[in-house]
Protein backbone atom coordinates (compact mmCIF):
# COMPACT_ATOMS: atom_id res chain seq x y z
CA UNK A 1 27.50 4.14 6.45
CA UNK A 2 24.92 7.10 6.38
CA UNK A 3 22.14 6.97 8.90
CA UNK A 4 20.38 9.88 7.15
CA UNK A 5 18.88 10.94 4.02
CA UNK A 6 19.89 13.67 1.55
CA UNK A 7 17.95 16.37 1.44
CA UNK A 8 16.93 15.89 -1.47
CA UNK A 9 15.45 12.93 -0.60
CA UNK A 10 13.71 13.86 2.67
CA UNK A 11 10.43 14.01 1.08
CA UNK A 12 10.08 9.88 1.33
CA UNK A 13 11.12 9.52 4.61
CA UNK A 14 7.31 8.65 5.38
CA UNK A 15 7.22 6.34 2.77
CA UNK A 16 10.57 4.62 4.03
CA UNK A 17 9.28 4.50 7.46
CA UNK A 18 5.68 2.65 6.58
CA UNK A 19 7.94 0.21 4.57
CA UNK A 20 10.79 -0.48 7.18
CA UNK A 21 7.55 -1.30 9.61
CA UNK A 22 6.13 -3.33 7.23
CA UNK A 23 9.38 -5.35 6.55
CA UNK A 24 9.94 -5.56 10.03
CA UNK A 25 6.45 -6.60 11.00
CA UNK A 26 6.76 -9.75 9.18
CA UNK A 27 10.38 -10.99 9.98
CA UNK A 28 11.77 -8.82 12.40
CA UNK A 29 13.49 -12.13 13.80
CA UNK A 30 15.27 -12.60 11.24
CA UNK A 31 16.71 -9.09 9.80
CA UNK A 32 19.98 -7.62 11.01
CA UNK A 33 19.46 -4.76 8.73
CA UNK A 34 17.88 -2.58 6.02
CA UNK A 35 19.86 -0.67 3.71
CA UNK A 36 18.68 2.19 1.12
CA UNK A 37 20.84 2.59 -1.64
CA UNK A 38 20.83 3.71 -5.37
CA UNK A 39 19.12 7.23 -6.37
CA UNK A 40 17.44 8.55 -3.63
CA UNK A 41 20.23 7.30 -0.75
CA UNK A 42 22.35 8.91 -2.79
CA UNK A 43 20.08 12.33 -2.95
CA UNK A 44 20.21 11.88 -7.21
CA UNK A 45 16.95 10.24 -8.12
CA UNK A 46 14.77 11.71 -10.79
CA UNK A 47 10.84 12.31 -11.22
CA UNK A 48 10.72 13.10 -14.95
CA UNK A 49 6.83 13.42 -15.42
CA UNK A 50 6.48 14.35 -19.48
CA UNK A 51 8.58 11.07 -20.31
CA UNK A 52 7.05 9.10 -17.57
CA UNK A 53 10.30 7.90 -15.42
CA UNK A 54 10.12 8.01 -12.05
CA UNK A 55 13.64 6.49 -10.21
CA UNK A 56 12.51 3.33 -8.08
CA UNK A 57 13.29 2.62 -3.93
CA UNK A 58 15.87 0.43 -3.98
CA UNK A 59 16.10 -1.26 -0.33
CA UNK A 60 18.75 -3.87 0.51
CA UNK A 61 17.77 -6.55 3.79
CA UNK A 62 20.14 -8.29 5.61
CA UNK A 63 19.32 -11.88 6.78
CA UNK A 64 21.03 -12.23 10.54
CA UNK A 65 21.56 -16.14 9.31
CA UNK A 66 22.57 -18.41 6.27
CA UNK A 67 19.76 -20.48 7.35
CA UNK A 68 17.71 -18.27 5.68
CA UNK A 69 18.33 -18.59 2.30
CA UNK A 70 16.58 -20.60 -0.53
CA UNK A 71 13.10 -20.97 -0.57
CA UNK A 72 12.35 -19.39 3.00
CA UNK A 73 13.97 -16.24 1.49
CA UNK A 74 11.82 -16.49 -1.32
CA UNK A 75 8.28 -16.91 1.39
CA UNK A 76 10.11 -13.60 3.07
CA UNK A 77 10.28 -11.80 -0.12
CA UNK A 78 6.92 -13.20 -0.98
CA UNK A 79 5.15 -12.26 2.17
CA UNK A 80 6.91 -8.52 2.12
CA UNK A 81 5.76 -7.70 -1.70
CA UNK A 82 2.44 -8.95 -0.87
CA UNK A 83 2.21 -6.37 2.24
CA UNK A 84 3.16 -3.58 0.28
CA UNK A 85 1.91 -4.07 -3.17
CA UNK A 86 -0.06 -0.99 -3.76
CA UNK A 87 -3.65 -2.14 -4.37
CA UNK A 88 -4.57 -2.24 -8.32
């Protein structure tokens, strides 16, 4: 497994780190690990401005136990998009 970025993807390493903190801030108990994948882990993503697209973050996280799963998953995932929702 990778532990760095692309190159071409360097530019969101800020970005990535305010959001691993974030993630981390609210369950770092329970997380054995974060994983970037797709577009930009892969240095391939794509900011097409005249057309609007803009490839998303995708970021994997890795309960430590089975005992988190159902609906406390669902108050982690809750809790996490609320922290980083981008205000409107």
């Amino acid at each position: 497994m990778k532990t760095i970025l692309p190159d071409q993807s360097l530019h969101i390493q800020v970005r990535l780190n305010y959001i691993v903190s974030q993630i981390l801030d609210i369950a770092q108990d329970k997380i054995a690990m974060i994983i970037l994948y797709g577009s930009f882990a892969r240095g391939d993503w794509v900011r097409d401005l005249p057309n609007g697209y803009h490839s998303d973050t995708d970021i994997l996280i890795i309960l430590k136990k089975s005992k988190y799963k159902g609906h406390v998953t669902l108050r982690l995932k809750d809790n996490i998009y609320k922290r980083l929702k981008k205000p409107e």
